[in-house]
Structures are given as C-alpha cells and as structure tokens.
PDB file of N, CA and C in Angstrom:
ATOM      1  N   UNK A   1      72.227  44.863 -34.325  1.00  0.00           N
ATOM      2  CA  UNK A   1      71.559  43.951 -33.409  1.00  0.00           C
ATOM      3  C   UNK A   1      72.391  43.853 -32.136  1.00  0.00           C
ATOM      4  N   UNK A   2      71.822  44.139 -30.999  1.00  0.00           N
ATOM      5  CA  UNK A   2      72.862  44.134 -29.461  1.00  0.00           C
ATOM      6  C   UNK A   2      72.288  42.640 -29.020  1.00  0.00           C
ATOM      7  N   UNK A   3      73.525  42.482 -28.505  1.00  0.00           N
ATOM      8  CA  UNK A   3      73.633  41.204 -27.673  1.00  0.00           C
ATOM      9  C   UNK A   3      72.567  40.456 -26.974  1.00  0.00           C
ATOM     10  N   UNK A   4      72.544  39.420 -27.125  1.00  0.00           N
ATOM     11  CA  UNK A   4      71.040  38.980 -26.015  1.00  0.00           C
ATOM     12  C   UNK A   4      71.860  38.686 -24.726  1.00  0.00           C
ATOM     13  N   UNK A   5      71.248  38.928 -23.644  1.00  0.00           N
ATOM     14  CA  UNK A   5      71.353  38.723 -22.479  1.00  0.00           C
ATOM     15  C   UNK A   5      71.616  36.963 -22.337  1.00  0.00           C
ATOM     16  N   UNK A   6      72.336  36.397 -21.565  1.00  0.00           N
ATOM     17  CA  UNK A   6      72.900  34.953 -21.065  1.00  0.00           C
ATOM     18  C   UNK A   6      72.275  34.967 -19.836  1.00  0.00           C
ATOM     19  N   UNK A   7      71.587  33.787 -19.832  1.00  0.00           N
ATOM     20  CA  UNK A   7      71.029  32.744 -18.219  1.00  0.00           C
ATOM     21  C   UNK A   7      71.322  31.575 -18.089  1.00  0.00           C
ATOM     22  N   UNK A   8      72.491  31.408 -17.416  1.00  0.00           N
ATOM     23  CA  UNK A   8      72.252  29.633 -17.123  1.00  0.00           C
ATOM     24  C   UNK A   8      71.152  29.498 -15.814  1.00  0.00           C
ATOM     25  N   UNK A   9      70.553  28.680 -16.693  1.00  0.00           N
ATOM     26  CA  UNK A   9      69.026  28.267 -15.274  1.00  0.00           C
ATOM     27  C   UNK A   9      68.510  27.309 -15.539  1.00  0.00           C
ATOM     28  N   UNK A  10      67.654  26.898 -14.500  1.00  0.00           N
ATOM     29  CA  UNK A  10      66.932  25.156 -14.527  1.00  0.00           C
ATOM     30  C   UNK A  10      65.760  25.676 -15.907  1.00  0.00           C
ATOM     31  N   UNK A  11      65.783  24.618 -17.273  1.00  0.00           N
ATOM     32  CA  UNK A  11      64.630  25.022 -17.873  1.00  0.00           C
ATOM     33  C   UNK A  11      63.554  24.087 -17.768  1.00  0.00           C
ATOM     34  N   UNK A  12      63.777  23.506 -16.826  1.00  0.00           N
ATOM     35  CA  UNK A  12      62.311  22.502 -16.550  1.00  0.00           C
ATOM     36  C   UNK A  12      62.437  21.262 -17.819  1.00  0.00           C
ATOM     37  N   UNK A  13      60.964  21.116 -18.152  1.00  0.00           N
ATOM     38  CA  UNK A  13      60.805  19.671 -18.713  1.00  0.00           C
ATOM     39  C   UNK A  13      60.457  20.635 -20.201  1.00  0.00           C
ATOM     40  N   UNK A  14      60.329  19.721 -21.473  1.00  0.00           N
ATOM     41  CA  UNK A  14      60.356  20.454 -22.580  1.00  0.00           C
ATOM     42  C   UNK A  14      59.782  18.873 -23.153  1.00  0.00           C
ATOM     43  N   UNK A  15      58.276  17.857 -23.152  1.00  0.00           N
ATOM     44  CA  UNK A  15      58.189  17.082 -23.787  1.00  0.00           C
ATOM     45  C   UNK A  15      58.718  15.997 -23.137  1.00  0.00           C
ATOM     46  N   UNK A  16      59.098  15.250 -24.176  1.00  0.00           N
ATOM     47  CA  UNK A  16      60.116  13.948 -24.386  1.00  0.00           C
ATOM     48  C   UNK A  16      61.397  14.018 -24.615  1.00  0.00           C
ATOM     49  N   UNK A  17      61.708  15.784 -25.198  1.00  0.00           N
ATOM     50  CA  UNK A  17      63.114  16.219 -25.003  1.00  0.00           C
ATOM     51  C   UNK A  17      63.598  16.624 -24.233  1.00  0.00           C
ATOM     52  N   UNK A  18      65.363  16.513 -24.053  1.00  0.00           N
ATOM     53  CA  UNK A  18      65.809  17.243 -23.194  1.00  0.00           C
ATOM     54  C   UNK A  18      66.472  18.794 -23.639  1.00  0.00           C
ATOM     55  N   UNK A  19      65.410  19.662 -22.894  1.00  0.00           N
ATOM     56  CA  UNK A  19      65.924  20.795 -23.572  1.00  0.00           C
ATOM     57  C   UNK A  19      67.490  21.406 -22.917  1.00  0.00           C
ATOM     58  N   UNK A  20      67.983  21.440 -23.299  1.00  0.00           N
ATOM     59  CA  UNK A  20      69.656  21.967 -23.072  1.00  0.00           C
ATOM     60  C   UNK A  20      69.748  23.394 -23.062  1.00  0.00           C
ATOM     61  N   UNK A  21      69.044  24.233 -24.514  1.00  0.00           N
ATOM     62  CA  UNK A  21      69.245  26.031 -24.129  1.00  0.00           C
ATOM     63  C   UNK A  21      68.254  26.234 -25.095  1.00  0.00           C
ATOM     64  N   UNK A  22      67.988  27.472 -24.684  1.00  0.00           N
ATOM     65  CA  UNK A  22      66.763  27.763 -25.626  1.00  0.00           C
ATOM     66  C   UNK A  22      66.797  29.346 -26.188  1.00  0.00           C
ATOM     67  N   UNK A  23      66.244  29.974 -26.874  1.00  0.00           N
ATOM     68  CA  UNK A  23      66.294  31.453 -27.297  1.00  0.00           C
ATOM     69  C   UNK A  23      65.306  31.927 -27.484  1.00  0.00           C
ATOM     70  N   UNK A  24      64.686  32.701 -25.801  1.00  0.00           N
ATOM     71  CA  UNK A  24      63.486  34.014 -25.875  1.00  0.00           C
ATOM     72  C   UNK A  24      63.310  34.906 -26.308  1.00  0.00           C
ATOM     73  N   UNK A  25      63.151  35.177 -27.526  1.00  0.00           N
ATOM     74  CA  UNK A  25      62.615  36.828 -28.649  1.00  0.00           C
ATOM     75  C   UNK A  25      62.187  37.410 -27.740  1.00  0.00           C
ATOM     76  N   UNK A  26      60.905  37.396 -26.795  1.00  0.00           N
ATOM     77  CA  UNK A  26      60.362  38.362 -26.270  1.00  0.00           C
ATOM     78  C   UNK A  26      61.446  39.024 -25.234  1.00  0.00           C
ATOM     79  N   UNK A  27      62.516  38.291 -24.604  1.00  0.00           N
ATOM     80  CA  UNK A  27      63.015  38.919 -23.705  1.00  0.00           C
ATOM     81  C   UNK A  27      64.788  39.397 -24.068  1.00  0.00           C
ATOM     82  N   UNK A  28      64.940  38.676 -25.409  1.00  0.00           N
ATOM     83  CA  UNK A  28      65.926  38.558 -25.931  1.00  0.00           C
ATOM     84  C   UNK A  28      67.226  37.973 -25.089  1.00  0.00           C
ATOM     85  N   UNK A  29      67.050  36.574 -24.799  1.00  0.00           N
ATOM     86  CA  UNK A  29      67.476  36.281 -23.821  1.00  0.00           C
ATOM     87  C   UNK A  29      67.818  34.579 -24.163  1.00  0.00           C
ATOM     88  N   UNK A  30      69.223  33.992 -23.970  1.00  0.00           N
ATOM     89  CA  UNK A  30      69.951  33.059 -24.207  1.00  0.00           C
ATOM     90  C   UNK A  30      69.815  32.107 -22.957  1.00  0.00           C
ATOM     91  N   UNK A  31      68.985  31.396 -22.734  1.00  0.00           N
ATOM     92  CA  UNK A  31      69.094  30.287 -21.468  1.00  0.00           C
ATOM     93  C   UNK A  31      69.583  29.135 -21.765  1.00  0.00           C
ATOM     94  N   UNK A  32      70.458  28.792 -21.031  1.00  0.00           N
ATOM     95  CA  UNK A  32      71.369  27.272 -20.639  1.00  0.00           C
ATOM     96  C   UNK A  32      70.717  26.543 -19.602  1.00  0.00           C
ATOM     97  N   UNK A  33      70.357  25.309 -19.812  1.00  0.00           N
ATOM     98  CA  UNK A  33      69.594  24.607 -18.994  1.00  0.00           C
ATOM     99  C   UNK A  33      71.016  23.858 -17.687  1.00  0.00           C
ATOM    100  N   UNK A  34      71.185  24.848 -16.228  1.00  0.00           N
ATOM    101  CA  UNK A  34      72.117  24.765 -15.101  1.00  0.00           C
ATOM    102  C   UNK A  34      71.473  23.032 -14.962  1.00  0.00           C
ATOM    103  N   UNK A  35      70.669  22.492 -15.126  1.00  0.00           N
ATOM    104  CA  UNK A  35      70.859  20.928 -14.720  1.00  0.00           C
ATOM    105  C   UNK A  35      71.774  19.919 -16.106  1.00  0.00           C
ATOM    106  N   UNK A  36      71.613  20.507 -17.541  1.00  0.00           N
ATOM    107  CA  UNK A  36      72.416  20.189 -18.143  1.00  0.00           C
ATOM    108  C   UNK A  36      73.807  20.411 -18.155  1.00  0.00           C
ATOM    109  N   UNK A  37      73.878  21.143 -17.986  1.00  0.00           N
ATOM    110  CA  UNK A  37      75.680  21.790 -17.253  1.00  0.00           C
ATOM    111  C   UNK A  37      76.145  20.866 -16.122  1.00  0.00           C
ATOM    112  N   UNK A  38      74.935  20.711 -15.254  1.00  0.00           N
ATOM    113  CA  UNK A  38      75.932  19.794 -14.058  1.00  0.00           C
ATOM    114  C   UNK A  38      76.031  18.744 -14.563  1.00  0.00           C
ATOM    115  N   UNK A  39      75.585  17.403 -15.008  1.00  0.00           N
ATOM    116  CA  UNK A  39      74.927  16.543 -15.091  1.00  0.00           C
ATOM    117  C   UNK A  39      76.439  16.354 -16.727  1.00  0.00           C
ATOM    118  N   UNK A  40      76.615  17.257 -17.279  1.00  0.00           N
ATOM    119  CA  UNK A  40      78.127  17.116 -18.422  1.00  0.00           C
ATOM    120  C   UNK A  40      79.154  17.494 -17.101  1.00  0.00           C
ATOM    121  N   UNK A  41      79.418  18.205 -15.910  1.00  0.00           N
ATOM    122  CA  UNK A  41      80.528  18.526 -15.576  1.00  0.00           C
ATOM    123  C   UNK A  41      80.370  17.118 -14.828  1.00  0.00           C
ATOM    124  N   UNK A  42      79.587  16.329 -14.436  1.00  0.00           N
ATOM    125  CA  UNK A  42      79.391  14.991 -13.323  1.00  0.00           C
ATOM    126  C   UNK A  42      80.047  13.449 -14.215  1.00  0.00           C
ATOM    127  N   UNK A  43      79.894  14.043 -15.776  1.00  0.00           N
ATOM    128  CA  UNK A  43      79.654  12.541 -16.499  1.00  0.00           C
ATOM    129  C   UNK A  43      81.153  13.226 -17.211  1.00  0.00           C
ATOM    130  N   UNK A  44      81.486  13.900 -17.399  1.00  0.00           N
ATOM    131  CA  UNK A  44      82.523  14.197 -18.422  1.00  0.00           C
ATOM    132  C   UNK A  44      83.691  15.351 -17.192  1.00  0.00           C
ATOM    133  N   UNK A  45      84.155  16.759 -18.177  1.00  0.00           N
ATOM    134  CA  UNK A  45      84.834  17.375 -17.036  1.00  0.00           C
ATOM    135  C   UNK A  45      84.589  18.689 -16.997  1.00  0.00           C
ATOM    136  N   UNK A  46      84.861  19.412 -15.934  1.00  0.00           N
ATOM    137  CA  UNK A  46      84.564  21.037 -15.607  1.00  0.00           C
ATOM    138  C   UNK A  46      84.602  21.917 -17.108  1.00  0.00           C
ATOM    139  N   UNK A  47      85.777  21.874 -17.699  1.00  0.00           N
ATOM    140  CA  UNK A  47      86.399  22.188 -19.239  1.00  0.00           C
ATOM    141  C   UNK A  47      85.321  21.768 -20.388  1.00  0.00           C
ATOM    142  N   UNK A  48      85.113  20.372 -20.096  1.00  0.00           N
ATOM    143  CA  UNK A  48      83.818  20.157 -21.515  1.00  0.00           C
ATOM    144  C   UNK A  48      82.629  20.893 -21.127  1.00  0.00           C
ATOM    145  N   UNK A  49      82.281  20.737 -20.156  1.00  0.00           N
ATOM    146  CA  UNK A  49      80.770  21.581 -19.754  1.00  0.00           C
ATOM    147  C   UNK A  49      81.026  23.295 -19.663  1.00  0.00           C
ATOM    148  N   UNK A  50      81.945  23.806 -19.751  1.00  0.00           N
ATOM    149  CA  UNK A  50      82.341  25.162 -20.046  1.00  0.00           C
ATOM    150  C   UNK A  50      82.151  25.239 -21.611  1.00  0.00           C
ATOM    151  N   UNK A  51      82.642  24.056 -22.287  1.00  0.00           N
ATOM    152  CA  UNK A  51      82.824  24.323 -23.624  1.00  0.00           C
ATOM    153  C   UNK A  51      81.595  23.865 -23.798  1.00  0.00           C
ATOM    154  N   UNK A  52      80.672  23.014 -23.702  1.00  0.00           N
ATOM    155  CA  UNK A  52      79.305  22.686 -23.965  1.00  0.00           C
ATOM    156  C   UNK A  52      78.388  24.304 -23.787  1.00  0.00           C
ATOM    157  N   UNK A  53      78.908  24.900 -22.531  1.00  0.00           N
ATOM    158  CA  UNK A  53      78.171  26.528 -22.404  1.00  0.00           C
ATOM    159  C   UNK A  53      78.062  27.462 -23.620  1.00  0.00           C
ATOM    160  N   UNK A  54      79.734  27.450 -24.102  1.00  0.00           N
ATOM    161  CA  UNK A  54      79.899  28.230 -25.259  1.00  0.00           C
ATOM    162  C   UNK A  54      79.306  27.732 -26.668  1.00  0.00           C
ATOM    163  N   UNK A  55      79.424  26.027 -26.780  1.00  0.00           N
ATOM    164  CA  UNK A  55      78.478  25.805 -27.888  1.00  0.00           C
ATOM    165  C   UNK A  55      77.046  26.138 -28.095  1.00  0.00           C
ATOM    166  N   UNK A  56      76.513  25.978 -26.586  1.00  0.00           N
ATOM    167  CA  UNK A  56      75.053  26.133 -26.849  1.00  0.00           C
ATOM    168  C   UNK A  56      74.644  27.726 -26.931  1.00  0.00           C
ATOM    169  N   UNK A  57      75.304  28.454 -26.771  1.00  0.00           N
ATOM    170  CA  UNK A  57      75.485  30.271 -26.991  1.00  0.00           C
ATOM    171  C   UNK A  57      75.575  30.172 -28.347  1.00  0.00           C
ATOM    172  N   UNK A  58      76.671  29.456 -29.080  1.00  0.00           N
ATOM    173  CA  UNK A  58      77.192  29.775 -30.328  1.00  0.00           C
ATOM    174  C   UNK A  58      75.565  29.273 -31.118  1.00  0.00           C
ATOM    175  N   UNK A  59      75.087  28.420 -30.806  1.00  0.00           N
ATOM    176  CA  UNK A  59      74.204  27.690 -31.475  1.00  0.00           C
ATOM    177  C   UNK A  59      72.604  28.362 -31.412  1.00  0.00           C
ATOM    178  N   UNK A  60      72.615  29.188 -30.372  1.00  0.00           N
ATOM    179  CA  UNK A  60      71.406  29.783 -30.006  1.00  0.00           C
ATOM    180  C   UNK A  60      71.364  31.164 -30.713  1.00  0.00           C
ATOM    181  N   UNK A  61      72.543  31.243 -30.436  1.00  0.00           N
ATOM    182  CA  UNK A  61      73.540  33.183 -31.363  1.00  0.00           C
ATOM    183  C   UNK A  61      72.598  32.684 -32.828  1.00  0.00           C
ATOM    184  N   UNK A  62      73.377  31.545 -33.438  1.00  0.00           N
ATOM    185  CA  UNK A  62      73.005  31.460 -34.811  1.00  0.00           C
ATOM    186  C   UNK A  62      71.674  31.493 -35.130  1.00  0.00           C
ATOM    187  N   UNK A  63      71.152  30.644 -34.341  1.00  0.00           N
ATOM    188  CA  UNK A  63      69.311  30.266 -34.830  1.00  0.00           C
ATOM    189  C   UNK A  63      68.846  32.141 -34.630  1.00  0.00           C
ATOM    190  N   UNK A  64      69.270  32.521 -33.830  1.00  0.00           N
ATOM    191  CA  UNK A  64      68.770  34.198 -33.562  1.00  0.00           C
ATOM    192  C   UNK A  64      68.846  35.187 -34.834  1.00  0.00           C
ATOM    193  N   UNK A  65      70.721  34.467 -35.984  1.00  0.00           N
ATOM    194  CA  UNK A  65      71.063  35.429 -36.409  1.00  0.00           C
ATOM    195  C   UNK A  65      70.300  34.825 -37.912  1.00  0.00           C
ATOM    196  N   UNK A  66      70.036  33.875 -37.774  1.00  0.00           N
ATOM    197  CA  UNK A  66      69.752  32.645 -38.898  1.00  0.00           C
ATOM    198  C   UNK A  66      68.485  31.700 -38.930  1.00  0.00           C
ATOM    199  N   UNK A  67      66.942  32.605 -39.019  1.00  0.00           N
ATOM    200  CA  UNK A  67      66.208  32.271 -38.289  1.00  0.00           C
ATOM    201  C   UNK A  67      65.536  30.818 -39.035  1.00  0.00           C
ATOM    202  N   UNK A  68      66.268  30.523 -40.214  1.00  0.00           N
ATOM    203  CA  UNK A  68      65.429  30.054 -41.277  1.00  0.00           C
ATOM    204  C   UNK A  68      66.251  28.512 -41.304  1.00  0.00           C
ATOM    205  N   UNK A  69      67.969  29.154 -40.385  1.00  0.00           N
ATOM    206  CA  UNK A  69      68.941  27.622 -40.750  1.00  0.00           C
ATOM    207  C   UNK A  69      68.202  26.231 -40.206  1.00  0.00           C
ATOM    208  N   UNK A  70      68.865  25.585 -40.464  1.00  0.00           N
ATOM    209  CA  UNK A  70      68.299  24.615 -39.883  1.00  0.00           C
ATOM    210  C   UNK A  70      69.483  23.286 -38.893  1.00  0.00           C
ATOM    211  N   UNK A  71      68.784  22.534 -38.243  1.00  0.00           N
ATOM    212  CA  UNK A  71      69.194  21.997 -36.968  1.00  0.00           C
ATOM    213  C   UNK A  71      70.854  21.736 -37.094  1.00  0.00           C
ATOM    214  N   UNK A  72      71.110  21.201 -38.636  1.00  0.00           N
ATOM    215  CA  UNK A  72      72.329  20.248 -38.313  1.00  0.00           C
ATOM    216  C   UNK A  72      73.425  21.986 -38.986  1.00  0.00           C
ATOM    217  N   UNK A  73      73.113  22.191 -39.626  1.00  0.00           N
ATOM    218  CA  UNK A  73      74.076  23.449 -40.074  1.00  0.00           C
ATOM    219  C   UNK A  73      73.727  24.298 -38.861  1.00  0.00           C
ATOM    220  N   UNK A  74      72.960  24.635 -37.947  1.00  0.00           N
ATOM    221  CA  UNK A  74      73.365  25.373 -36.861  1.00  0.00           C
ATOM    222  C   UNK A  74      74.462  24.830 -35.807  1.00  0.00           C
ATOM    223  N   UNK A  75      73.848  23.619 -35.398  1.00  0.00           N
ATOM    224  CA  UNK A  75      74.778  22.754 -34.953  1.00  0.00           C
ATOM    225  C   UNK A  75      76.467  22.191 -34.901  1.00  0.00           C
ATOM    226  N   UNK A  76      76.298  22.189 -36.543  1.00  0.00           N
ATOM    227  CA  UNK A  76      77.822  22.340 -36.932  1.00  0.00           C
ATOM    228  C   UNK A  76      78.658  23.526 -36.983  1.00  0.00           C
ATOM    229  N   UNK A  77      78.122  24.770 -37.071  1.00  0.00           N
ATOM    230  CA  UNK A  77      78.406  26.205 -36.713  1.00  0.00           C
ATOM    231  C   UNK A  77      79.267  25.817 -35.122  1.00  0.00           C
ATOM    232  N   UNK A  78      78.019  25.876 -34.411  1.00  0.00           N
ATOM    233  CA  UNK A  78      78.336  25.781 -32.890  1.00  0.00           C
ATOM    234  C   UNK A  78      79.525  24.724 -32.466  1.00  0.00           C
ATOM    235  N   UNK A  79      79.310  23.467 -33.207  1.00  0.00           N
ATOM    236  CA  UNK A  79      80.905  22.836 -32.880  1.00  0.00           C
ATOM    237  C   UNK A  79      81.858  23.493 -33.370  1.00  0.00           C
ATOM    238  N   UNK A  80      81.823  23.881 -34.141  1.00  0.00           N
ATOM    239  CA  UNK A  80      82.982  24.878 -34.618  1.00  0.00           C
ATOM    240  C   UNK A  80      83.715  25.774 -34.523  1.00  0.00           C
ATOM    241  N   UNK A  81      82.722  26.545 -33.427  1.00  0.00           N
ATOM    242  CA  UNK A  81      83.173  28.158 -32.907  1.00  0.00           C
ATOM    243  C   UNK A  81      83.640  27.509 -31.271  1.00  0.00           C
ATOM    244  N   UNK A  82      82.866  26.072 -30.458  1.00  0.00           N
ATOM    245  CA  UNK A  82      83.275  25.564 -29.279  1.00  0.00           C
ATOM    246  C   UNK A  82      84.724  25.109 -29.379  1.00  0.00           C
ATOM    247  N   UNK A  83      84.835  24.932 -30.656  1.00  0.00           N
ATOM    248  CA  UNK A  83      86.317  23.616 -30.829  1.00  0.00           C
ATOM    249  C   UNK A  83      86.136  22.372 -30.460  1.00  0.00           C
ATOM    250  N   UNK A  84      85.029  21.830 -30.272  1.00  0.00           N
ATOM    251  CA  UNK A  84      84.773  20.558 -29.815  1.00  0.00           C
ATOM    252  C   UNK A  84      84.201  20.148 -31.099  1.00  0.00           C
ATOM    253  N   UNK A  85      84.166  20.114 -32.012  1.00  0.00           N
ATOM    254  CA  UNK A  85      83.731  19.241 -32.680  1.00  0.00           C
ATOM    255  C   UNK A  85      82.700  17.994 -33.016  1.00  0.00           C
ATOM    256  N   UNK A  86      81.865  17.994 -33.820  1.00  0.00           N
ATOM    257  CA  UNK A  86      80.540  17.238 -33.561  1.00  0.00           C
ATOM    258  C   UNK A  86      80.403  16.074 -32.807  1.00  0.00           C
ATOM    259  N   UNK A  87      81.046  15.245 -33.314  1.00  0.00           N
ATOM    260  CA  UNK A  87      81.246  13.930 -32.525  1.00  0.00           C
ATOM    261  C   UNK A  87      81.485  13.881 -30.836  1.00  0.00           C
ATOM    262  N   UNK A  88      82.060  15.085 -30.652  1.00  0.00           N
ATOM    263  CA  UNK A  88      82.296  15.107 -28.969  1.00  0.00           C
ATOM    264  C   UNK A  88      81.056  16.097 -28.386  1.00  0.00           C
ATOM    265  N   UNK A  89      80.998  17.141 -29.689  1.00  0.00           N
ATOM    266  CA  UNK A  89      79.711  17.297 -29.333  1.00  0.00           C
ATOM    267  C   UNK A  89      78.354  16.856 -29.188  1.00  0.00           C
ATOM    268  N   UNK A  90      77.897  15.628 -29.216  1.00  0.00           N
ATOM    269  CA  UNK A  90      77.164  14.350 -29.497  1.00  0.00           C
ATOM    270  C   UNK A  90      77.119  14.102 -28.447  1.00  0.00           C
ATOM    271  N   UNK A  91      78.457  13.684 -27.858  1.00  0.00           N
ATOM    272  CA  UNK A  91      78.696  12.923 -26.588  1.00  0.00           C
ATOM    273  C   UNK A  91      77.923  14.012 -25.428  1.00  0.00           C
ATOM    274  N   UNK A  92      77.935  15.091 -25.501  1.00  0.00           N
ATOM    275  CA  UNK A  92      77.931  15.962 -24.632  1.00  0.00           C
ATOM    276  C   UNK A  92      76.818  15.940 -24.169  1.00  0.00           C
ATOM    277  N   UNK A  93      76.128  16.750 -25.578  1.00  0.00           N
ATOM    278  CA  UNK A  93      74.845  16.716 -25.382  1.00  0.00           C
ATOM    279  C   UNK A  93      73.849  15.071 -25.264  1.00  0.00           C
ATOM    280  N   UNK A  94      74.085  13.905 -25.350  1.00  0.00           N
ATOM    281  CA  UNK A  94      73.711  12.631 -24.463  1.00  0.00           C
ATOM    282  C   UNK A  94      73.811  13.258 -23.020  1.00  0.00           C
ATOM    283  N   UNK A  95      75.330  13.326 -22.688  1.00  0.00           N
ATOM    284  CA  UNK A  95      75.593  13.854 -21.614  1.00  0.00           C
ATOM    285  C   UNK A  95      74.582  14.637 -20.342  1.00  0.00           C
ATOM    286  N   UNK A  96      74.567  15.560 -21.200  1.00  0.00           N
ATOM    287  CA  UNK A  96      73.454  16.669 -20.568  1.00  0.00           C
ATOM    288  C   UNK A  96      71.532  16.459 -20.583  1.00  0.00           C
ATOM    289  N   UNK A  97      71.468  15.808 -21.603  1.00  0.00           N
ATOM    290  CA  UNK A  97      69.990  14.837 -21.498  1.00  0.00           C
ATOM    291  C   UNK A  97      69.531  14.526 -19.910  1.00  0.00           C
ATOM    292  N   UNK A  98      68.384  14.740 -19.931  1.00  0.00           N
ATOM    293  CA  UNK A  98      67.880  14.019 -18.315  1.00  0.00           C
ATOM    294  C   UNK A  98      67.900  12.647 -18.335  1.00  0.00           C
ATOM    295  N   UNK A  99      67.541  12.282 -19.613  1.00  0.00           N
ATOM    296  CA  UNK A  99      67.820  10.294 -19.024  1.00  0.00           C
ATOM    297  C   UNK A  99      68.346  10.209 -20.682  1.00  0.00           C
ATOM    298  N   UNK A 100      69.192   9.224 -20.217  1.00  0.00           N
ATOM    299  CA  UNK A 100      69.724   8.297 -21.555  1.00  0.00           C
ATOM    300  C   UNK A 100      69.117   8.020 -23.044  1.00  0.00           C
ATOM    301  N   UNK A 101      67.619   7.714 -22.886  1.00  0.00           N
ATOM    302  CA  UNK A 101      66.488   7.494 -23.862  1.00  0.00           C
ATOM    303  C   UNK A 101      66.039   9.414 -24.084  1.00  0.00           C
ATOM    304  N   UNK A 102      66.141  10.305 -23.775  1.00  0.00           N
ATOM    305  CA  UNK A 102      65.680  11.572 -23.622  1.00  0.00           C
ATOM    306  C   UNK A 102      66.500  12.192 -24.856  1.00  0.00           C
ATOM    307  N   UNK A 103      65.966  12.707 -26.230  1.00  0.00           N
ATOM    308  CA  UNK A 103      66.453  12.970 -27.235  1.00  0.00           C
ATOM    309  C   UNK A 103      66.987  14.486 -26.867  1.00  0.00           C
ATOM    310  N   UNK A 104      68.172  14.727 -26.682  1.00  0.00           N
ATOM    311  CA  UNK A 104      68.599  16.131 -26.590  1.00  0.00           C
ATOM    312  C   UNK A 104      68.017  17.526 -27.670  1.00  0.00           C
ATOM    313  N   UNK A 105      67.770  18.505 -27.510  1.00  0.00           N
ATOM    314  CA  UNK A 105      67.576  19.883 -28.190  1.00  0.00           C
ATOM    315  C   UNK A 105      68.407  20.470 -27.850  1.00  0.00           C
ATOM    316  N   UNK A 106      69.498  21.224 -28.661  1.00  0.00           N
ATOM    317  CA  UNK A 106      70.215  22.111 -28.432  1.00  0.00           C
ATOM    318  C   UNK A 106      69.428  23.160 -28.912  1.00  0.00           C
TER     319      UNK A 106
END
C-alpha cells in the first residue's frame, strides 16, 4: 500500500461537527483542516499544532489501514504515535473546533 498524499486545507463546514482531517479513498488523500491548525497554534503553541498535524495523519493513516477500528482505539493509536497523549489530545482538538459547543471529528 503507497502512501496517501497530505493536504493541509480549509475543509469547510461538516454538520454540527468540527471536522479537523478527513481521509479521501477516491483520491487517496490525507486532509488537515488549515483553519484547525491556526485556531490550536492561536489558543495553545506553534509545537502543539505541529503535533496536533502529526496526530491527525497518525489517526487518518489508521482508519485507512484499519477500516473496521473504531473512534476511540484509533484515536488512542494517534495519541500515541503524536506523544501527546489523550488528555492533551482532548484539549487540542476543543482547541481546533470552530466554536466551543462544536463536537470535534478527528
């Protein structure tokens, strides 16, 4: 299996959630939502929102490699391989949410 291609880019609105990154089969392609990235480097620091990048890769990698896992064991994967750890990973992703009440999707 070769690599999927990485985009950090605006992913628009997704619902009532805030979508953070998402993973396109058809294009095989890893997107990071660039308004969630700013919005963790604005509320937190340059370093967590780098490491928030690599979680949501690690986490998107998995659901790709692991199509069947599910939310919180992907999740905990991805804190794991970031080094941030769930709890800060929590914080983050609040963080990166468009509004406060806006339930994050990694």
């Amino acid at each position: 299996m070769s690599e999927p291609r990485i985009e950090i880019t605006d992913l628009g609105t997704w619902g009532t959630a805030a979508l953070l990154a998402e993973y396109d089969p058809q294009g095989d392609v890893i997107r990071v939502n660039a308004r969630a990235v700013e919005r963790i480097r604005a509320a937190c620091t340059a370093a967590e929102a780098a490491q928030f990048v690599t979680c949501a890769i690690a986490h998107e990698r998995y659901h790709r490699a692991h199509p069947a896992a599910g939310e919180h064991e992907t999740r905990h994967h991805a804190a794991a391989v970031s080094g941030l750890g769930e709890e800060r990973l929590l914080v983050l992703l609040r963080a990166g949410a468009r509004a406060p009440s806006a339930a994050p999707h990694l």
